[in-house]
PDB file of N, CA and C in Angstrom:
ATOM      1  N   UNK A   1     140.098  98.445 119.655  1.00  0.00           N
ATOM      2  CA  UNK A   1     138.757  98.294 119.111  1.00  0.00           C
ATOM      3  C   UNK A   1     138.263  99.678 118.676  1.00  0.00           C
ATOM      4  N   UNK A   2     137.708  99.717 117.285  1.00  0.00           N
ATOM      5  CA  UNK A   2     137.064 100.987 117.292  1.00  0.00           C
ATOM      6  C   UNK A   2     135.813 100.940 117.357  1.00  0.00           C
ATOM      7  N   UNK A   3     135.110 102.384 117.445  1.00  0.00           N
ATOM      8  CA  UNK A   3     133.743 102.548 118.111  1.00  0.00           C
ATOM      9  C   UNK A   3     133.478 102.594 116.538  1.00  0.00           C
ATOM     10  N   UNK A   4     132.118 102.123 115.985  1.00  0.00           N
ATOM     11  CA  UNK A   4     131.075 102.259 114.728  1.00  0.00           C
ATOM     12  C   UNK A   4     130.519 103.124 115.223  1.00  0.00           C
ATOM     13  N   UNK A   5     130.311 104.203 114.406  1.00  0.00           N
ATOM     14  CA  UNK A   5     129.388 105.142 114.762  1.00  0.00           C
ATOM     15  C   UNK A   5     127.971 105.186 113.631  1.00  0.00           C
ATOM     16  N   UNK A   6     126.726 104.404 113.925  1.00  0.00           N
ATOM     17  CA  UNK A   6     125.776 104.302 113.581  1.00  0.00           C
ATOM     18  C   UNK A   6     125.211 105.880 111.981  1.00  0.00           C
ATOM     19  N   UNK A   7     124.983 105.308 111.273  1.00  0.00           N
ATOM     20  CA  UNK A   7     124.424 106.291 110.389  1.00  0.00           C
ATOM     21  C   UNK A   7     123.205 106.875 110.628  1.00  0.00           C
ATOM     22  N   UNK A   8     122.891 107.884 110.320  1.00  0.00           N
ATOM     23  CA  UNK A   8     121.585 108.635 110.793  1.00  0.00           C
ATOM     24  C   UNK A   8     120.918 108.339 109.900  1.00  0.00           C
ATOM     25  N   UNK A   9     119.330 107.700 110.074  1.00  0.00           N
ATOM     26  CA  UNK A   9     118.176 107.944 109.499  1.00  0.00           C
ATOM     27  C   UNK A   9     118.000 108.743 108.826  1.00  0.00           C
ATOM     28  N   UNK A  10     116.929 108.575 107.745  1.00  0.00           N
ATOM     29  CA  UNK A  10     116.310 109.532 106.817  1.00  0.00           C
ATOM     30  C   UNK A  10     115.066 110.187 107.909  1.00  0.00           C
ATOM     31  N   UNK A  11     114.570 111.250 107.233  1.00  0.00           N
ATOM     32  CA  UNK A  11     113.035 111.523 107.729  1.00  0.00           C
ATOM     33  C   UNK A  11     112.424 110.587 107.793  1.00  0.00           C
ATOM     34  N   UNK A  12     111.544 110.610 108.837  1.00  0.00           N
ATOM     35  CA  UNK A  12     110.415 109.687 108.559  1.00  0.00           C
ATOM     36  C   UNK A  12     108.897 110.011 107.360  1.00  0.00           C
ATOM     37  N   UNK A  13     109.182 111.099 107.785  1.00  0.00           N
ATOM     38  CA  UNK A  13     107.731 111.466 106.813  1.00  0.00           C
ATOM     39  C   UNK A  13     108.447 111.381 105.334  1.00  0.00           C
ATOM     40  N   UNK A  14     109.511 112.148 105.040  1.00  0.00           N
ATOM     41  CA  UNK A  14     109.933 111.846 103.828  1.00  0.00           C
ATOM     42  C   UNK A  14     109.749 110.164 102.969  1.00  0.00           C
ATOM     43  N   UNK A  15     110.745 109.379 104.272  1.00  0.00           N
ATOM     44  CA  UNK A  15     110.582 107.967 103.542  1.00  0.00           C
ATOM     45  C   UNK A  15     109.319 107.394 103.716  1.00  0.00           C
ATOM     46  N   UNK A  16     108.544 107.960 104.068  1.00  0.00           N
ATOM     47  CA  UNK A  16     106.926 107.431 104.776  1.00  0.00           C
ATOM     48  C   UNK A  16     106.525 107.749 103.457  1.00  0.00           C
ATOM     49  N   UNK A  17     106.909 109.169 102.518  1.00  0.00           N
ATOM     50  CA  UNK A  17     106.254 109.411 100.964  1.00  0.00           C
ATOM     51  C   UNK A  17     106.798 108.766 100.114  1.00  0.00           C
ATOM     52  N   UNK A  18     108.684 108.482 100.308  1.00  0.00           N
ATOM     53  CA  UNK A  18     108.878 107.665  98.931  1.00  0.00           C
ATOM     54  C   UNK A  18     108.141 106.172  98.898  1.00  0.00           C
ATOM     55  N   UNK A  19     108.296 105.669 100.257  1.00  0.00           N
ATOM     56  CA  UNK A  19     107.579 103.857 100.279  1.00  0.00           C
ATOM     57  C   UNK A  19     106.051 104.229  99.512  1.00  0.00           C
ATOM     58  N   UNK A  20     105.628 105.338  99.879  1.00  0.00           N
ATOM     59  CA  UNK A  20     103.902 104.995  99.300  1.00  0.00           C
ATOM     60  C   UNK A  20     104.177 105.331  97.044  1.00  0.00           C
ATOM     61  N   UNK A  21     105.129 105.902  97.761  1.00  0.00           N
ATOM     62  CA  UNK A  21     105.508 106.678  95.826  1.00  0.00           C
ATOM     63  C   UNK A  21     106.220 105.006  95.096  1.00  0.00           C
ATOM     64  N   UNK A  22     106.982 104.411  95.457  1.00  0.00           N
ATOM     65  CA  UNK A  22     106.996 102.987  95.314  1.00  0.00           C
ATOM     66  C   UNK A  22     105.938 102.479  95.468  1.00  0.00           C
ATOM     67  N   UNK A  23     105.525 102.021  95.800  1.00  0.00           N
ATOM     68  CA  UNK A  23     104.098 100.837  95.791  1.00  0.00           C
ATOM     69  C   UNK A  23     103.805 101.124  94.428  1.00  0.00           C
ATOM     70  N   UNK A  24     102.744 103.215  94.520  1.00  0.00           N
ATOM     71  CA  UNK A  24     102.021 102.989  93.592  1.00  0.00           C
ATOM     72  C   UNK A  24     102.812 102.735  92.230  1.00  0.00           C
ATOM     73  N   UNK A  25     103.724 103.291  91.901  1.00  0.00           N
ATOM     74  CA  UNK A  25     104.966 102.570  91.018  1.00  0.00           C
ATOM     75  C   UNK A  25     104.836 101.401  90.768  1.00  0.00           C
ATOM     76  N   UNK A  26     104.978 100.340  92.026  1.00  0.00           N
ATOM     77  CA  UNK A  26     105.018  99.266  91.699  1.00  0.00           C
ATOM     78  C   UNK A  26     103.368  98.622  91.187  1.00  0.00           C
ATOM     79  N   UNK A  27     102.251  99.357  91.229  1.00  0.00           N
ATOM     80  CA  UNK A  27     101.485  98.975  91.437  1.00  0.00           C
ATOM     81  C   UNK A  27     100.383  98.273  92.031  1.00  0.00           C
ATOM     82  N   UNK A  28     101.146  98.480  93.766  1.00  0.00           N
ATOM     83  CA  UNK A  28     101.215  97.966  94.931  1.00  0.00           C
ATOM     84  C   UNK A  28      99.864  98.702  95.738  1.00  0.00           C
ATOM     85  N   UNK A  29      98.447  98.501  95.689  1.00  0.00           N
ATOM     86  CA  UNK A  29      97.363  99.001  96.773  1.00  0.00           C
ATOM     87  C   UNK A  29      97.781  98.614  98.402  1.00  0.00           C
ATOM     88  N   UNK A  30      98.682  99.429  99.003  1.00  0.00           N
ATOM     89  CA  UNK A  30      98.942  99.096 100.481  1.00  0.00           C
ATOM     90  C   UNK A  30      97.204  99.066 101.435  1.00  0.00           C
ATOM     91  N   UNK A  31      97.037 100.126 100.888  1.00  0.00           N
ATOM     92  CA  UNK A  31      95.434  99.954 102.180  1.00  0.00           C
ATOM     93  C   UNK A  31      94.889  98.746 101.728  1.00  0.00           C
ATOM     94  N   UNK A  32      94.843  97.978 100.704  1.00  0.00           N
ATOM     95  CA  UNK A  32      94.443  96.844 100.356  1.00  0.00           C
ATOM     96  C   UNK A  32      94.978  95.634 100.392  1.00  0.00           C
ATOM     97  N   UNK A  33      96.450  95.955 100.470  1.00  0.00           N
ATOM     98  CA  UNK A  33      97.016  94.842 101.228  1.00  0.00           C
ATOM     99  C   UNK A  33      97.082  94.824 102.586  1.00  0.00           C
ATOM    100  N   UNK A  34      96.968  95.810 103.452  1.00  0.00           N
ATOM    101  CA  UNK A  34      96.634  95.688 104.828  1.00  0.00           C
ATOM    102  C   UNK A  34      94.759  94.869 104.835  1.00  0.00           C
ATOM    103  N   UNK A  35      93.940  95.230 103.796  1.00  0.00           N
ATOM    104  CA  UNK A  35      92.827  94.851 104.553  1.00  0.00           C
ATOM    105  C   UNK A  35      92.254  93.311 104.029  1.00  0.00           C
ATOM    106  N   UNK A  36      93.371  92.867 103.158  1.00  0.00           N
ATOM    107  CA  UNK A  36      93.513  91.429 102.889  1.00  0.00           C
ATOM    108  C   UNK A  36      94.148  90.479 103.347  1.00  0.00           C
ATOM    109  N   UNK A  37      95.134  91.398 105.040  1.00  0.00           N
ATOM    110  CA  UNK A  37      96.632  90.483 105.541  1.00  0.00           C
ATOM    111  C   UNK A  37      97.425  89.731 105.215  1.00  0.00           C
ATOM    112  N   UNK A  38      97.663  90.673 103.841  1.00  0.00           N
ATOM    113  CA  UNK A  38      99.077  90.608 102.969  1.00  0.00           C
ATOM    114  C   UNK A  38     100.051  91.242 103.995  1.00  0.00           C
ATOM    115  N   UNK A  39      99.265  92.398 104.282  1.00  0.00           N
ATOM    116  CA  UNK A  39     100.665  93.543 104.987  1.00  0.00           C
ATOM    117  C   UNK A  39      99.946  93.773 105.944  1.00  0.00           C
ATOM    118  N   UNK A  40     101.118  94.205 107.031  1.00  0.00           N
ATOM    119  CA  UNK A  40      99.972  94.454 108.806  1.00  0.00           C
ATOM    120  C   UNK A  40     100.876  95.782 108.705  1.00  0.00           C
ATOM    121  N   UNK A  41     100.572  96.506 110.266  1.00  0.00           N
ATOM    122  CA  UNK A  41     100.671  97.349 109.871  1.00  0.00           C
ATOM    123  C   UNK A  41     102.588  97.479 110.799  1.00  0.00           C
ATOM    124  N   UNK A  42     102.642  96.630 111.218  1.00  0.00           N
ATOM    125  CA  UNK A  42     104.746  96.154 111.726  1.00  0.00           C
ATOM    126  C   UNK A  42     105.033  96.014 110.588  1.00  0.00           C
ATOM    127  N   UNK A  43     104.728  95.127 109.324  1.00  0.00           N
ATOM    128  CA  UNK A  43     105.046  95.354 107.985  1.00  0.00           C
ATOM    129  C   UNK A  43     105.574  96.713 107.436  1.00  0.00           C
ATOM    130  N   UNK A  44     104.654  97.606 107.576  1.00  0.00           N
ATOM    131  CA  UNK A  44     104.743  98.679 106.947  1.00  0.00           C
ATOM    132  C   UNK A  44     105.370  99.350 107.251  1.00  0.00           C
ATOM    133  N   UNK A  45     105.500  99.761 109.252  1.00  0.00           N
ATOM    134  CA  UNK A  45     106.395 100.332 109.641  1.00  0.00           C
ATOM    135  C   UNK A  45     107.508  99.860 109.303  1.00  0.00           C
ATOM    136  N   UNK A  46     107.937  98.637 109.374  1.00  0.00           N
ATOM    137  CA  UNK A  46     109.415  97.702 109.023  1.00  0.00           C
ATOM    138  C   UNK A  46     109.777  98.472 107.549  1.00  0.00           C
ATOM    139  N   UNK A  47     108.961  98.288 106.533  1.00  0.00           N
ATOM    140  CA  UNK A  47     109.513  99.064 105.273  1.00  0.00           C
ATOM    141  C   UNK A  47     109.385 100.455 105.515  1.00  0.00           C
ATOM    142  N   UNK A  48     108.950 101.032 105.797  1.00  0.00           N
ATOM    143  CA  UNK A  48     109.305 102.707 106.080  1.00  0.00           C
ATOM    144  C   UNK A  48     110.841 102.703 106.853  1.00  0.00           C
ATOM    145  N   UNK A  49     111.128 102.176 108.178  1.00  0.00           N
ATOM    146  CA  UNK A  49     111.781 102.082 108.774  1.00  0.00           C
ATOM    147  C   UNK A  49     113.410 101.719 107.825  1.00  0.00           C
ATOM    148  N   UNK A  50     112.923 100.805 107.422  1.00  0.00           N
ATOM    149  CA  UNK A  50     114.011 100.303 106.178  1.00  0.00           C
ATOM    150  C   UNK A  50     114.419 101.413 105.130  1.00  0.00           C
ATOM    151  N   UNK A  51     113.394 101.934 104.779  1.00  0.00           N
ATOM    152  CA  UNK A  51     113.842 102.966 103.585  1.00  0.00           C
ATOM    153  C   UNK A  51     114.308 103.947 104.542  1.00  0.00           C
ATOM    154  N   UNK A  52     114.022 104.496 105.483  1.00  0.00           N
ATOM    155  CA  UNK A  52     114.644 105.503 106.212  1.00  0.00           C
ATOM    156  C   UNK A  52     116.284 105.511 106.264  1.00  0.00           C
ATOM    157  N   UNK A  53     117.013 103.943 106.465  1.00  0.00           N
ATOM    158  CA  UNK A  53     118.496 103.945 106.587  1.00  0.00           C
ATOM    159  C   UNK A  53     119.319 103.440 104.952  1.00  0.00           C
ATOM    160  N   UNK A  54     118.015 103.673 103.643  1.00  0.00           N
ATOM    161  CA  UNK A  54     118.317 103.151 102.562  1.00  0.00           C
ATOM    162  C   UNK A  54     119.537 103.905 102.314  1.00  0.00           C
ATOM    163  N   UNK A  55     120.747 103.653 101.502  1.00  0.00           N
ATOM    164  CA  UNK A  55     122.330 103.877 100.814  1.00  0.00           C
ATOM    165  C   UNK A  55     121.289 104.855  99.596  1.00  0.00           C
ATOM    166  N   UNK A  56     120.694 103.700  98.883  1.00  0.00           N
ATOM    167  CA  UNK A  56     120.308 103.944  97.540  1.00  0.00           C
ATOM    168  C   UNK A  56     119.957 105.856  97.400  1.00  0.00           C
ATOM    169  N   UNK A  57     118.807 105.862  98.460  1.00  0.00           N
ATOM    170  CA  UNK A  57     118.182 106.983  98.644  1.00  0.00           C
ATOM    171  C   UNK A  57     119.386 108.355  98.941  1.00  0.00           C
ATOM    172  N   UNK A  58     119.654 107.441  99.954  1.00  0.00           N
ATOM    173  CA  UNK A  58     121.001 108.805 100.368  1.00  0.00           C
ATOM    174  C   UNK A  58     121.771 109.146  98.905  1.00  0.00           C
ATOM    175  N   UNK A  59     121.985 108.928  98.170  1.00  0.00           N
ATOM    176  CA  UNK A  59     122.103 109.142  97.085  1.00  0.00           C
ATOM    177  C   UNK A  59     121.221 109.831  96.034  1.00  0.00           C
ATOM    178  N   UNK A  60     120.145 109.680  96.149  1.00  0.00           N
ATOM    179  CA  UNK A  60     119.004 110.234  95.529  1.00  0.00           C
ATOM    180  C   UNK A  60     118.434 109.298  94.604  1.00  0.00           C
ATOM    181  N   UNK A  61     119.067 107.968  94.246  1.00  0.00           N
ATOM    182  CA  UNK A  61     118.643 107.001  93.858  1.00  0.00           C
ATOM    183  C   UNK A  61     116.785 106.874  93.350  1.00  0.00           C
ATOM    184  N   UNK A  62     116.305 106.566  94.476  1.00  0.00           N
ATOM    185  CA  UNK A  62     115.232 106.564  94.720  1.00  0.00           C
ATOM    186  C   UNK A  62     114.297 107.467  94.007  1.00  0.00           C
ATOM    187  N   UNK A  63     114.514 108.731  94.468  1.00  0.00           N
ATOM    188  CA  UNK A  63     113.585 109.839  93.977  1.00  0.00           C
ATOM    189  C   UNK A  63     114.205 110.334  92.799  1.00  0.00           C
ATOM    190  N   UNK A  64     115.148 109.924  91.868  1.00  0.00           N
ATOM    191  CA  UNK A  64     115.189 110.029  90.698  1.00  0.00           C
ATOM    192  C   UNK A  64     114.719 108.772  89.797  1.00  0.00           C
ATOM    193  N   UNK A  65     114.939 107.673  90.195  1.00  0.00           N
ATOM    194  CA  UNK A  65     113.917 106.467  89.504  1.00  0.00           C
ATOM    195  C   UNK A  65     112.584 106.923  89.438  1.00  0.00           C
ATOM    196  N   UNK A  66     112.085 107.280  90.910  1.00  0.00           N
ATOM    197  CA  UNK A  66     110.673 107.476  90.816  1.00  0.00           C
ATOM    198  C   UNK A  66     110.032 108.575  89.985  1.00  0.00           C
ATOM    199  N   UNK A  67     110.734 109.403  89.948  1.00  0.00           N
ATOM    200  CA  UNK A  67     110.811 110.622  88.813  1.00  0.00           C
ATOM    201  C   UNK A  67     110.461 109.669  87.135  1.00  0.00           C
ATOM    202  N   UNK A  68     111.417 109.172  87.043  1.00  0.00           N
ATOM    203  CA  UNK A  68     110.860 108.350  85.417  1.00  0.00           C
ATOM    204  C   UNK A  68     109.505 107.119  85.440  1.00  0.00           C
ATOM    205  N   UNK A  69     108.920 106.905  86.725  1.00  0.00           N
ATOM    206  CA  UNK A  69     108.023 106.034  86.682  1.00  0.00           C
ATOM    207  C   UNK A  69     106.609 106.497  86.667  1.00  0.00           C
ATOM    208  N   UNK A  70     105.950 106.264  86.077  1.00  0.00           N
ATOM    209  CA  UNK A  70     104.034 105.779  86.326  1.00  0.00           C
ATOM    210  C   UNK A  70     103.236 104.689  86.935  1.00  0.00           C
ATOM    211  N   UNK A  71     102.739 105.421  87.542  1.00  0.00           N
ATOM    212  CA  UNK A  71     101.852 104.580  88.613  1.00  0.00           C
ATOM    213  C   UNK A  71     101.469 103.605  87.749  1.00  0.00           C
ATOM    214  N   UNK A  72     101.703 101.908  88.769  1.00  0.00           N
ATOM    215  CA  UNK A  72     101.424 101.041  88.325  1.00  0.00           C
ATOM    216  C   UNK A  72     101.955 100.511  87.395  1.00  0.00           C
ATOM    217  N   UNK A  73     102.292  98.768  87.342  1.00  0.00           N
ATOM    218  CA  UNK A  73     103.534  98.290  86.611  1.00  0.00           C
ATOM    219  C   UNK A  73     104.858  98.264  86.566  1.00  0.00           C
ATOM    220  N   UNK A  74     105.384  99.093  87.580  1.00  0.00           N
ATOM    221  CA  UNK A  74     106.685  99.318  87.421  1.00  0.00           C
ATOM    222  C   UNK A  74     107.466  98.128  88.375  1.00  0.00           C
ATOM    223  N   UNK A  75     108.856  97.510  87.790  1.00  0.00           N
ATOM    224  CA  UNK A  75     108.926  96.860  88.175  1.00  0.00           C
ATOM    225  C   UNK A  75     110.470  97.490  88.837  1.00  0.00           C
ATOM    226  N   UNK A  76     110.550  97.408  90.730  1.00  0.00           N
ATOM    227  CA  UNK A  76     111.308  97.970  91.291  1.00  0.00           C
ATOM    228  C   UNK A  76     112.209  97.544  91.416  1.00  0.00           C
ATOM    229  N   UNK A  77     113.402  98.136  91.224  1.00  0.00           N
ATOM    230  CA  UNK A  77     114.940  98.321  91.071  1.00  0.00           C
ATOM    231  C   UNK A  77     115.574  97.291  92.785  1.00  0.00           C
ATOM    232  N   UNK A  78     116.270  96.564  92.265  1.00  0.00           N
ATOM    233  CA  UNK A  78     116.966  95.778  93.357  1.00  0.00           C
ATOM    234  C   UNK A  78     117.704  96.863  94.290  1.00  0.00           C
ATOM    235  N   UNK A  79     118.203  98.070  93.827  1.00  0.00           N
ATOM    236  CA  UNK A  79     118.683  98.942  94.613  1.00  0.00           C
ATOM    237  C   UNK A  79     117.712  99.431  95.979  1.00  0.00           C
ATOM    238  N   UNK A  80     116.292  98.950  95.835  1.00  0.00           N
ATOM    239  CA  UNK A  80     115.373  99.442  96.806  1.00  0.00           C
ATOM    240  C   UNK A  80     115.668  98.659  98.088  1.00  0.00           C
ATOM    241  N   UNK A  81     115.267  98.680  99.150  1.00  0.00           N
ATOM    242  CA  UNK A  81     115.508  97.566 100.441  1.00  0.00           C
ATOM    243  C   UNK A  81     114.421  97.064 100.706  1.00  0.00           C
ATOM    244  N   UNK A  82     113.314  97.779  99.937  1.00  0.00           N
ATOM    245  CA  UNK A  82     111.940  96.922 100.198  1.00  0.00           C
ATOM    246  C   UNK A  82     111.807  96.399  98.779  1.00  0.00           C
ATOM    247  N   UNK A  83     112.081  95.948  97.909  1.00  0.00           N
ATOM    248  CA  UNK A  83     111.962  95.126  96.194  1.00  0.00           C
ATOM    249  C   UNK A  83     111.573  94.303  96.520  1.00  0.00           C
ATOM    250  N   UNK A  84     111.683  93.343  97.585  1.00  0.00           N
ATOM    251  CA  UNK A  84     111.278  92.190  97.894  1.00  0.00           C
ATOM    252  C   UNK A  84     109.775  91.786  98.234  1.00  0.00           C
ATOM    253  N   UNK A  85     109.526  92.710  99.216  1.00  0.00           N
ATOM    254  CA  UNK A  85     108.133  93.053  99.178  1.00  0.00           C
ATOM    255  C   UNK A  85     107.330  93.123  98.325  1.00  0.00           C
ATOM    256  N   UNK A  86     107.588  94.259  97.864  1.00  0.00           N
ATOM    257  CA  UNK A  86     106.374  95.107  96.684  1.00  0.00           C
ATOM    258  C   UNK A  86     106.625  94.611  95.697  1.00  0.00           C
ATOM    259  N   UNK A  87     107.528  92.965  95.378  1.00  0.00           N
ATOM    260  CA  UNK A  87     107.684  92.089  94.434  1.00  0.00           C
ATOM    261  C   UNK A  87     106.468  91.120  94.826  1.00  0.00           C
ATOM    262  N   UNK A  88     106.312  90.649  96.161  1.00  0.00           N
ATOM    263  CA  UNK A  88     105.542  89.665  96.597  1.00  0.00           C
ATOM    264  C   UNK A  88     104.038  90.224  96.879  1.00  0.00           C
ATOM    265  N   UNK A  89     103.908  91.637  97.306  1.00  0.00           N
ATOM    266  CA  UNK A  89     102.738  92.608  97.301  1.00  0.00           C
ATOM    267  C   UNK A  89     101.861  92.239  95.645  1.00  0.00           C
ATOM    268  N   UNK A  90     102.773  92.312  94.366  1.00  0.00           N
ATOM    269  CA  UNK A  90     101.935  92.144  93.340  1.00  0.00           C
ATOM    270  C   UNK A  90     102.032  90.912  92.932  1.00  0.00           C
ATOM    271  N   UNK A  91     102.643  89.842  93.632  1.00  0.00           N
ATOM    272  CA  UNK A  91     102.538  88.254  93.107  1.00  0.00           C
ATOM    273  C   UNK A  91     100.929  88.163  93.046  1.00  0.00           C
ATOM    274  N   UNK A  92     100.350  87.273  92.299  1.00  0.00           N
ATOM    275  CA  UNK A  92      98.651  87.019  92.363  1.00  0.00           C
ATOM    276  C   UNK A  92      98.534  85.881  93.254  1.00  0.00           C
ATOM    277  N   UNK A  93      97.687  85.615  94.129  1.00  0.00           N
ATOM    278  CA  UNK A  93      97.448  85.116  94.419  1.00  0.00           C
ATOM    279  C   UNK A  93      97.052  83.145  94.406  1.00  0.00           C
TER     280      UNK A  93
END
């Protein structure tokens, strides 16, 4: 049997800036989806947490997409681990 040896996390504060640099990208108001309970705040940690062990990012993925985007409208790359979200974050109601 061999031992898996677990991959190391990203920063937290780092991926704590790309998740908020996504949203507004996506056009995603998080303090406003927390104060409408769209998003709590295990949500949020869960996607920070998530982007922390992202492939994409370890690559630089991430912060070179976000590099070509403007706040708001952008519609996020399946390569993200939170797309799913901040797909359903701007569904209307």
């Amino acid at each position: 049997m061999t031992a898996h040896t677990p991959k190391p996390l990203g920063d937290p504060i780092s991926h704590y800036w790309l998740a908020v640099s996504m949203a507004k990208a996506a056009g995603v108001d998080l303090v406003a989806a927390m104060d409408e309970g769209k998003l709590t705040q295990q949500d949020w940690a869960g996607m920070v947490q998530r982007c922390r062990g992202c492939d994409w990012e370890r690559d630089g993925g991430c912060s070179r997409w976000l590099s070509f985007q403007e706040d708001g409208g952008a519609v996020v790359p399946g390569s993200c681990v939170n797309q799913a979200t901040f797909r359903e974050l701007t569904l209307p109601e």
